[in-house]
C-alpha atoms as a PDB file:
ATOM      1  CA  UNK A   1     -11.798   8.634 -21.018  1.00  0.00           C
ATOM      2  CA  UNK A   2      -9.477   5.708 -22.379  1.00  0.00           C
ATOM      3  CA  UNK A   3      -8.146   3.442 -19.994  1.00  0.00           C
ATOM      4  CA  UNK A   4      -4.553   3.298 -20.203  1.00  0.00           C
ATOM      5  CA  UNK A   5      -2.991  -0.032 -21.545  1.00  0.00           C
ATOM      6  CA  UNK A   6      -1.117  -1.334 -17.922  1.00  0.00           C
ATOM      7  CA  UNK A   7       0.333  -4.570 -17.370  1.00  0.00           C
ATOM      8  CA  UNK A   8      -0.926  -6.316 -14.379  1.00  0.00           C
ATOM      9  CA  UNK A   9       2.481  -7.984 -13.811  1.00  0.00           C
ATOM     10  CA  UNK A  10       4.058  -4.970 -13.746  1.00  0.00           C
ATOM     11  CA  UNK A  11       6.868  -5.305 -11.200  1.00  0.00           C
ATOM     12  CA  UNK A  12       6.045  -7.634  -9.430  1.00  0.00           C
ATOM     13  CA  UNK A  13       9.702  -9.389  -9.310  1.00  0.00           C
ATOM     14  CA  UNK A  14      10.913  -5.949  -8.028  1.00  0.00           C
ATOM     15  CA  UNK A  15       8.791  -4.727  -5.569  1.00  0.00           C
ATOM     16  CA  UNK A  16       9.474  -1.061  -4.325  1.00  0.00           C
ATOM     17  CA  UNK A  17       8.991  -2.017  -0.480  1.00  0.00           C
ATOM     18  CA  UNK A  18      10.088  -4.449   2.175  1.00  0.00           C
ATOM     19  CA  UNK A  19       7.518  -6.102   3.817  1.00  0.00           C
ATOM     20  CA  UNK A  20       8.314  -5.748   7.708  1.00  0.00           C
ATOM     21  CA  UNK A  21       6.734  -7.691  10.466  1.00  0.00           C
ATOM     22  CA  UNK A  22       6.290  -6.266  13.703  1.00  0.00           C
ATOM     23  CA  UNK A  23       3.758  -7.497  16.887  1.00  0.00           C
ATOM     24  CA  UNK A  24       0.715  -4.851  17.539  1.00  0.00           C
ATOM     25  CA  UNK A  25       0.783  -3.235  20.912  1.00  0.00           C
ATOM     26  CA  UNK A  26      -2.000  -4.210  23.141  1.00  0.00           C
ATOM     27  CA  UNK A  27      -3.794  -0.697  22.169  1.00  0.00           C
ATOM     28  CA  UNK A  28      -3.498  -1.290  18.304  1.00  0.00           C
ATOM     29  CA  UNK A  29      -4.381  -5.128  18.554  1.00  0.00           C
ATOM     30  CA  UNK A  30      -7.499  -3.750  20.497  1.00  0.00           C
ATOM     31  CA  UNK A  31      -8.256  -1.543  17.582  1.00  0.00           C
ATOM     32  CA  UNK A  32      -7.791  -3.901  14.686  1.00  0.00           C
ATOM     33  CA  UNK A  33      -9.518  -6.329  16.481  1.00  0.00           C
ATOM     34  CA  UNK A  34     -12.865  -3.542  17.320  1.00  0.00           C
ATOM     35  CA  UNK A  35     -12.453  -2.170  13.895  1.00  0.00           C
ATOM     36  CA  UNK A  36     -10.543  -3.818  11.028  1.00  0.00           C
ATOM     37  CA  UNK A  37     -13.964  -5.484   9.843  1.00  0.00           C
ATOM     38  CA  UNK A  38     -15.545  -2.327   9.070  1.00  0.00           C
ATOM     39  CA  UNK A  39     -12.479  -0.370   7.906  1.00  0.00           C
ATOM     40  CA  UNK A  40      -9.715  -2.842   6.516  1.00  0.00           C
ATOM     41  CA  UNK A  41     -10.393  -4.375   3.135  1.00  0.00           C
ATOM     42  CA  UNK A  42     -10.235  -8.151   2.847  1.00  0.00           C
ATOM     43  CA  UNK A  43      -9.070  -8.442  -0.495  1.00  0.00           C
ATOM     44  CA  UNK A  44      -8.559 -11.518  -2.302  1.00  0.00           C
ATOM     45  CA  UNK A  45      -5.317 -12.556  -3.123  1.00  0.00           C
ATOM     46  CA  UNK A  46      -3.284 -13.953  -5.928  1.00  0.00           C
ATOM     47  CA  UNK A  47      -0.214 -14.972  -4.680  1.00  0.00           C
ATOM     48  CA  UNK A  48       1.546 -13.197  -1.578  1.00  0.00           C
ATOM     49  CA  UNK A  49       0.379 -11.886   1.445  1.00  0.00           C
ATOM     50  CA  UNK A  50       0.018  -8.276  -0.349  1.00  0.00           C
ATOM     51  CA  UNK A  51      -1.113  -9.228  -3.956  1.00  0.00           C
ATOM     52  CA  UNK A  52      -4.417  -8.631  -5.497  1.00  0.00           C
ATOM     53  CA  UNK A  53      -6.599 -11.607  -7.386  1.00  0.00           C
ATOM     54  CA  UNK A  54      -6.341 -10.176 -11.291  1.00  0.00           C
ATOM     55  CA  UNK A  55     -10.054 -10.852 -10.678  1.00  0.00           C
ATOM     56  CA  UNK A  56     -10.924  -8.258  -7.678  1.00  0.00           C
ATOM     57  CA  UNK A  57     -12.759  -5.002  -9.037  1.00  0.00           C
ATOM     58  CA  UNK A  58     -13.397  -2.229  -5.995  1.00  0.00           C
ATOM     59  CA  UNK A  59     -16.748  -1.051  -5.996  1.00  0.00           C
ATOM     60  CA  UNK A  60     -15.667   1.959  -4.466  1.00  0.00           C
ATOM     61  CA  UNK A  61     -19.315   3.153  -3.508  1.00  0.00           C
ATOM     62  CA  UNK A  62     -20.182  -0.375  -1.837  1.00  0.00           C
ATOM     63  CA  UNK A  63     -16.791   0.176  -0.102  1.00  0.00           C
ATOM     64  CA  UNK A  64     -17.803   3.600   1.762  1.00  0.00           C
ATOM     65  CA  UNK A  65     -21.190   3.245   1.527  1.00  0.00           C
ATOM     66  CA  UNK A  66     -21.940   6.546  -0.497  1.00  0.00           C
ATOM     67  CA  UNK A  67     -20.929   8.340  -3.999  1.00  0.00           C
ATOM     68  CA  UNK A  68     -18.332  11.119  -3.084  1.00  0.00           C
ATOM     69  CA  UNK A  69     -14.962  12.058  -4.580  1.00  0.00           C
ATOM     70  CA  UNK A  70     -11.843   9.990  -3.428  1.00  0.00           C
ATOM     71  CA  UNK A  71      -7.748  10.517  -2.618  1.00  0.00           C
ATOM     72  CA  UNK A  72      -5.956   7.573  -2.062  1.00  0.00           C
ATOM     73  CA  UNK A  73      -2.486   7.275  -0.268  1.00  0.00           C
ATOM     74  CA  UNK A  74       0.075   5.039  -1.453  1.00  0.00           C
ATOM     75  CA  UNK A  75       2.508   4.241   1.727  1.00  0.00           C
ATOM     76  CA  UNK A  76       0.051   5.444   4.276  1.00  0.00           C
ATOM     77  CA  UNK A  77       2.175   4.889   7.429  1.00  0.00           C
ATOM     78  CA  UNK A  78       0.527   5.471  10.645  1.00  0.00           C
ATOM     79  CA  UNK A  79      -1.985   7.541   8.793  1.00  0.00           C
ATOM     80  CA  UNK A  80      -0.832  10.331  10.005  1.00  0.00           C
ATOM     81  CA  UNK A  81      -1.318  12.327   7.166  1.00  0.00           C
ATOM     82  CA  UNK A  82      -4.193  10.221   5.616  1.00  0.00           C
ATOM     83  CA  UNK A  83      -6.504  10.664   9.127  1.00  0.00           C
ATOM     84  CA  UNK A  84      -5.851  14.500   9.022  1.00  0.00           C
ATOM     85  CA  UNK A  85      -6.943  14.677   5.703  1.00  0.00           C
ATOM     86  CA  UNK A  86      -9.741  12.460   6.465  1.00  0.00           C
ATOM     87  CA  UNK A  87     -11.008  14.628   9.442  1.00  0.00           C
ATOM     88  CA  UNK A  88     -10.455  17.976   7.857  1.00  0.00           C
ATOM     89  CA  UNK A  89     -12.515  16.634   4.757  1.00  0.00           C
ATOM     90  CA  UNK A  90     -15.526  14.604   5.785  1.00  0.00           C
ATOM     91  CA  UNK A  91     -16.852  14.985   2.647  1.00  0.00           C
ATOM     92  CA  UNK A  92     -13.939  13.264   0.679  1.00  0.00           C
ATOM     93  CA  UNK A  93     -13.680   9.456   0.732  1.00  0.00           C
ATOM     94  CA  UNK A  94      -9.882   8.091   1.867  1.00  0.00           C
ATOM     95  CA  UNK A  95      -8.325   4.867   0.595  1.00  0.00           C
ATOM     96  CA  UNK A  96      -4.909   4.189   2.338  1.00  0.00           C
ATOM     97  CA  UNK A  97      -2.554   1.402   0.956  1.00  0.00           C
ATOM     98  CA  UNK A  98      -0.106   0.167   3.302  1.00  0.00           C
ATOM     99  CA  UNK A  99       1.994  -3.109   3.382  1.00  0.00           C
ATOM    100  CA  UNK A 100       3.117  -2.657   7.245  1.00  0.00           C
ATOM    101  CA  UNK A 101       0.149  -4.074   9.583  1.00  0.00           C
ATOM    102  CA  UNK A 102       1.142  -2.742  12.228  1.00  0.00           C
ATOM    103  CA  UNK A 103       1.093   0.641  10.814  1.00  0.00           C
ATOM    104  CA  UNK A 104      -2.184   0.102   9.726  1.00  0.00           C
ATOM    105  CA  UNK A 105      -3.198  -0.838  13.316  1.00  0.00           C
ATOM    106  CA  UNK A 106      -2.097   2.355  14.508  1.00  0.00           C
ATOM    107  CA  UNK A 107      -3.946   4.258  11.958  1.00  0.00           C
ATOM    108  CA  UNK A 108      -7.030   2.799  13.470  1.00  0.00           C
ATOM    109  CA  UNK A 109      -6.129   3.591  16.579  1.00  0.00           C
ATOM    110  CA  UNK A 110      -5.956   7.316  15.017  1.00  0.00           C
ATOM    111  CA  UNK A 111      -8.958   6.895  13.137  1.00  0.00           C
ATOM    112  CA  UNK A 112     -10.720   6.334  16.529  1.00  0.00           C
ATOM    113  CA  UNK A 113      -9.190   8.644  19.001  1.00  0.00           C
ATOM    114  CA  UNK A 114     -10.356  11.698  15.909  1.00  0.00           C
ATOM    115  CA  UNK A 115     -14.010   9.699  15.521  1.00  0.00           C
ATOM    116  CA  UNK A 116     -12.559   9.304  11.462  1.00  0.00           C
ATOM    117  CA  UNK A 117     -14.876   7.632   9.405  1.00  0.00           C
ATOM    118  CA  UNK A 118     -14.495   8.445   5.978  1.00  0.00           C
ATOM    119  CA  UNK A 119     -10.900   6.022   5.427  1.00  0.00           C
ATOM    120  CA  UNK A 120     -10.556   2.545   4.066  1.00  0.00           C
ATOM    121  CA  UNK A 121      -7.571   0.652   4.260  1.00  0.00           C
ATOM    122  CA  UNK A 122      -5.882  -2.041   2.494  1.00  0.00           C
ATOM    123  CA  UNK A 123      -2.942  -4.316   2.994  1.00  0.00           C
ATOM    124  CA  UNK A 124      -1.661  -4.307  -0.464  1.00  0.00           C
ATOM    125  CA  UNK A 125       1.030  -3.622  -3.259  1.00  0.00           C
ATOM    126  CA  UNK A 126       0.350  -0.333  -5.072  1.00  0.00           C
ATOM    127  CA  UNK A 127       1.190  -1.833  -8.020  1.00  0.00           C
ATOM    128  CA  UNK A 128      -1.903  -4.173  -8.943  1.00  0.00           C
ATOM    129  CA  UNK A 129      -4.165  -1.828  -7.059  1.00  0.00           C
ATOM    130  CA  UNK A 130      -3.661   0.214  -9.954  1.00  0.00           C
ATOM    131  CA  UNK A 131      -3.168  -1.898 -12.182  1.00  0.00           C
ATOM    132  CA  UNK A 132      -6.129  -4.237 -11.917  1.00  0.00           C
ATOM    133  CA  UNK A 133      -7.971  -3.527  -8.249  1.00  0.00           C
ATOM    134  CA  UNK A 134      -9.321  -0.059  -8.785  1.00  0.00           C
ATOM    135  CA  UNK A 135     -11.781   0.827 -11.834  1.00  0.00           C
ATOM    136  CA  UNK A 136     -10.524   3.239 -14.304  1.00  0.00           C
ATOM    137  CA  UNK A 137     -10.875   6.798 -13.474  1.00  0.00           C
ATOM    138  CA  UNK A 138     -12.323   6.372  -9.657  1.00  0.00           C
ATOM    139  CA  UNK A 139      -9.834   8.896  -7.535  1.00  0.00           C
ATOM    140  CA  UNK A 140      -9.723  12.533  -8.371  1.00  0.00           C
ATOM    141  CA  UNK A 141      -6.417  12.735  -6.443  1.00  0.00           C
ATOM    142  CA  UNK A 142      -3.300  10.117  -5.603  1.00  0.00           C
ATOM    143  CA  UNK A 143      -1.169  11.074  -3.132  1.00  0.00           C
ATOM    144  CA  UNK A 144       2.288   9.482  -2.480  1.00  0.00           C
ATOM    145  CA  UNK A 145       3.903  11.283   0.046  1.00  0.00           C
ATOM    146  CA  UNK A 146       7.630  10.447   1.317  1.00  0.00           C
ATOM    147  CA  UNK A 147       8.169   7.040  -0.916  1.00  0.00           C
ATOM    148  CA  UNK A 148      10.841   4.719   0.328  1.00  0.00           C
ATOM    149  CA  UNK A 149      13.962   6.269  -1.315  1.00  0.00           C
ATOM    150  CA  UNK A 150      16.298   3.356  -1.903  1.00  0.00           C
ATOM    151  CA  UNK A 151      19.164   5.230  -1.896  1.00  0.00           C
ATOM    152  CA  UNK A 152      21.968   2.885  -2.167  1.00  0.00           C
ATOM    153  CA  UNK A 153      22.864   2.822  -6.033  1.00  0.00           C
ATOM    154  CA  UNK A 154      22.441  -0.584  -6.515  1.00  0.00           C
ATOM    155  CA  UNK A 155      18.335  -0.254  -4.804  1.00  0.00           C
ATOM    156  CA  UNK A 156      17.242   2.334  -6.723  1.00  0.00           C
ATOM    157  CA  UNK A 157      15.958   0.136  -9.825  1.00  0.00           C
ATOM    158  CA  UNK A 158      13.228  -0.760  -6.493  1.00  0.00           C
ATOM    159  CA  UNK A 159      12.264   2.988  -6.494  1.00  0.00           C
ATOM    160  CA  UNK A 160       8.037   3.734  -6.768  1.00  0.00           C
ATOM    161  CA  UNK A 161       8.277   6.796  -9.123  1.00  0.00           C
ATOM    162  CA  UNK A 162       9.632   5.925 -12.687  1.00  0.00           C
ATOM    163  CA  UNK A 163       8.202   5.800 -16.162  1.00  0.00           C
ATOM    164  CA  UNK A 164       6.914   2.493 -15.749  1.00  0.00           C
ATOM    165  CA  UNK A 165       4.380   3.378 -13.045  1.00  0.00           C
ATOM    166  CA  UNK A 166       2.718   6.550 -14.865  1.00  0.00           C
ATOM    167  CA  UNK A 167       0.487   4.789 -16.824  1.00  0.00           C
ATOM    168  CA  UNK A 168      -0.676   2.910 -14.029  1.00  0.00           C
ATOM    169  CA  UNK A 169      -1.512   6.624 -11.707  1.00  0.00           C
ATOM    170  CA  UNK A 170      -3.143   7.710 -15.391  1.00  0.00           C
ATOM    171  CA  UNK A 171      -5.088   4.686 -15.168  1.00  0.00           C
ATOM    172  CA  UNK A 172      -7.134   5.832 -11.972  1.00  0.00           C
ATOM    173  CA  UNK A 173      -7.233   9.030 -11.854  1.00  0.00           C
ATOM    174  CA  UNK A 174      -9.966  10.781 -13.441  1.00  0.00           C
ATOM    175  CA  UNK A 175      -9.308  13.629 -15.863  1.00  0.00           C
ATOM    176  CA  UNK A 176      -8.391  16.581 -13.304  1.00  0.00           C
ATOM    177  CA  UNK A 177      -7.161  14.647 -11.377  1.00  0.00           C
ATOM    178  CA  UNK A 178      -4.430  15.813  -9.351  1.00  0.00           C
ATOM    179  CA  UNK A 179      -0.984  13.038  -8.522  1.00  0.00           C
ATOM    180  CA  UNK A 180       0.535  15.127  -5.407  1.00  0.00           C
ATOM    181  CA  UNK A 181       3.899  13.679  -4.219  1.00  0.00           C
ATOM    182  CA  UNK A 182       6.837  15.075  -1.878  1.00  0.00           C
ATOM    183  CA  UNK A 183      10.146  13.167  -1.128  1.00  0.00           C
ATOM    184  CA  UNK A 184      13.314  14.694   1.334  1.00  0.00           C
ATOM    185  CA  UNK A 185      15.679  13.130  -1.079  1.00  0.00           C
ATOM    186  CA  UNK A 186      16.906  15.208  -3.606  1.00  0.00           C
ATOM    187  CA  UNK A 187      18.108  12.999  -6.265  1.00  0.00           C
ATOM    188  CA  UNK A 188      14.916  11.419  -5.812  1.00  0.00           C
ATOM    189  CA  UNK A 189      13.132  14.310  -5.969  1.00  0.00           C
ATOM    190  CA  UNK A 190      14.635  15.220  -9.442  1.00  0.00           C
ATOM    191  CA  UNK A 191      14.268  11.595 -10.973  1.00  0.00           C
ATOM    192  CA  UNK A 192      10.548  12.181 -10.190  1.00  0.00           C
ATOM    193  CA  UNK A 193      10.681  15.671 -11.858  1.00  0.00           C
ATOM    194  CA  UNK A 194      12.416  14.460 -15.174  1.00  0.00           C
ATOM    195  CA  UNK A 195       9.160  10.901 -14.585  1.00  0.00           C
ATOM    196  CA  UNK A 196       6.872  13.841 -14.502  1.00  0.00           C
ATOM    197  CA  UNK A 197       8.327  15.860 -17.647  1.00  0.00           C
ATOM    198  CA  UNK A 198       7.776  12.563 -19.639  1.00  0.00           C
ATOM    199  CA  UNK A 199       4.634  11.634 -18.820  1.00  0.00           C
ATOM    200  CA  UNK A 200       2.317  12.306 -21.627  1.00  0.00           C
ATOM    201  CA  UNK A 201      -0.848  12.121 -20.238  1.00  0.00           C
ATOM    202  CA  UNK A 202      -0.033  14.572 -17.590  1.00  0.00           C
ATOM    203  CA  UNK A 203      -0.025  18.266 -17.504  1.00  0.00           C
ATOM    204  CA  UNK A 204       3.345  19.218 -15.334  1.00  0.00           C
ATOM    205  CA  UNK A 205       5.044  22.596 -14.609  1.00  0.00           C
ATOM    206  CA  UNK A 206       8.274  21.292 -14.946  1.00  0.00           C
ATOM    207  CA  UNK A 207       8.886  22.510 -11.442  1.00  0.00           C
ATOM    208  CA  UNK A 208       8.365  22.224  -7.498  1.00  0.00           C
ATOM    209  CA  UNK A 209       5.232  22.723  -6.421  1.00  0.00           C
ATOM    210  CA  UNK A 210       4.540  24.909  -2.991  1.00  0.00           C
ATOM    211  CA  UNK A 211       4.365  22.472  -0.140  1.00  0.00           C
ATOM    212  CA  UNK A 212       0.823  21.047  -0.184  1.00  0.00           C
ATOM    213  CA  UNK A 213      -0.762  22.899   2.816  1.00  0.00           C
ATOM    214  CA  UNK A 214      -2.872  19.625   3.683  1.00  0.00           C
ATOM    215  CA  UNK A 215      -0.098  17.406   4.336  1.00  0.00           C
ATOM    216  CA  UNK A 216       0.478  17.740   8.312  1.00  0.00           C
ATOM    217  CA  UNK A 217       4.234  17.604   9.220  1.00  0.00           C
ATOM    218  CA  UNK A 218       4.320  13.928  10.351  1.00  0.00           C
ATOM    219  CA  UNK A 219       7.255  12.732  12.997  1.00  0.00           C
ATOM    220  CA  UNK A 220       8.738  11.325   9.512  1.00  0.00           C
ATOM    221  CA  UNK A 221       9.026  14.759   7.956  1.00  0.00           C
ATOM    222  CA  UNK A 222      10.555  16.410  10.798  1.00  0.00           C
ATOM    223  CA  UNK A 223      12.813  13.570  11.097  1.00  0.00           C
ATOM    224  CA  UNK A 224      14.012  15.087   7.780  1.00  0.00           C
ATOM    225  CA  UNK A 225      14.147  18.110   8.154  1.00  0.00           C
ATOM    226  CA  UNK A 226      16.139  18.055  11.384  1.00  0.00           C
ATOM    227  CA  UNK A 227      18.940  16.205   9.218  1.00  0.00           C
ATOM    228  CA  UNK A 228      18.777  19.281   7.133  1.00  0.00           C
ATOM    229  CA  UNK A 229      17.075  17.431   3.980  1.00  0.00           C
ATOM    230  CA  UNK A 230      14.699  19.816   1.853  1.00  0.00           C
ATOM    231  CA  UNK A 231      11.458  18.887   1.358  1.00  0.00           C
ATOM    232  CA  UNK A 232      10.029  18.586  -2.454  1.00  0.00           C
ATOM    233  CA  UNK A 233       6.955  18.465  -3.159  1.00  0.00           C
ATOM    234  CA  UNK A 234       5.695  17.895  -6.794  1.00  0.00           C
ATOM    235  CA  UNK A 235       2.683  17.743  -8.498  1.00  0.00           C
ATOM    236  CA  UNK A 236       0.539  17.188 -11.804  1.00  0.00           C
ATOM    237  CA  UNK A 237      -2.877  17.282 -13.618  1.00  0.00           C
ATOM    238  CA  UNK A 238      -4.656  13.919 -15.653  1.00  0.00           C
ATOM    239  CA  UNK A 239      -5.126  15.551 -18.723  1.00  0.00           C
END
């Protein structure tokens, strides 16, 4: 496969997240400080607290100790969805990015109380984990489920999904590869359709998908949905 030309510096002045603080709880300080050495990346950094070193190649095996096929999560929360998927699939490696510690804490915490394994996580920007972090062609799926909507007009040029960042999910994923998202905001949801009908090197339907059956309903999703928001979810193949 070609690797897809991507520029490293790819928004980084316009980041599509806030970075929130936020003290642990005496239960998820317990857990990162039991078990963010075997399960949290330390990554080297470039210049913030959530950038990559241009340098820093994943060996993904090293990582989880093993050769097996890998999803990673962009915005995994409290890894709500990311541990289910890790505990129905012990066979699958998951990588979760996540900016918020303390919802990284928790997902240990998770991780834990389900005796989850198979998950690595890192406290990083999506953008030069793709960009530069990850080799090309390591994850057979990327999953971005319920990305931070910005919408207030003026925000939405900080939005995740637009034709700037589909080289970068070509970059990783492996041909087959399947890029799963889902959103409860519809103009969002049909920005990312008309992202998806441009993106050349992905095969797209052109319309919703069925709602991914391994994506639990999470406390965020039924936040939506009991504000009477419709759930999209969206998908498309690495050619």
């Amino acid at each position: 496969m070609s690797e897809c030309p991507v520029d490293p510096r790819h928004h980084r002045d316009v980041v599509s997240f806030i970075r929130r603080g936020g003290r642990l709880t005496d239960r998820q300080q317990l857990a990162w400080d039991e078990l963010s050495d075997r399960y949290v990346l330390d990554v080297p950094r470039a210049v913030s607290s959530t950038s990559v070193d241009p340098e820093f190649r994943l060996d993904l095996s090293e990582t989880f100790g093993r050769e097996a096929p890998v999803i990673m999560e962009i915005g995994s929360g409290r890894g709500e969805s990311l541990v289910h998927a890790a505990a129905e699939h012990p066979e699958v490696d998951f990588l979760g990015l996540e900016v918020y510690v303390p919802g990284v804490a928790q997902t240990l915490v998770t991780m834990r109380h389900e005796n989850v394994t198979n998950v690595r996580l890192a406290v990083v920007d999506a953008v030069p984990a793709l960009s530069t972090m990850l080799p090309a062609g390591a994850l057979d799926e990327l999953r971005v489920w319920f990305p931070d909507p910005w919408h207030k007009k003026r925000h939405r040029k900080r939005r995740l999904i637009t034709d700037d960042f589909v080289p970068l999910a070509a970059r990783v994923l492996k041909p087959g590869g399947v890029w799963r998202l889902a959103t409860d905001w519809e103009d969002y949801a049909e920005q990312i359709r008309e992202v998806l009908d441009r993106a050349g090197p992905f095969d797209f339907s052109g319309d919703w998908s069925e709602r991914f059956a391994g994506r639990p309903i999470t406390k965020f999703e039924a936040k939506g949905l009991a504000k009477g928001r419709t759930i999209r979810d969206l998908s498309a193949v690495r050619r």
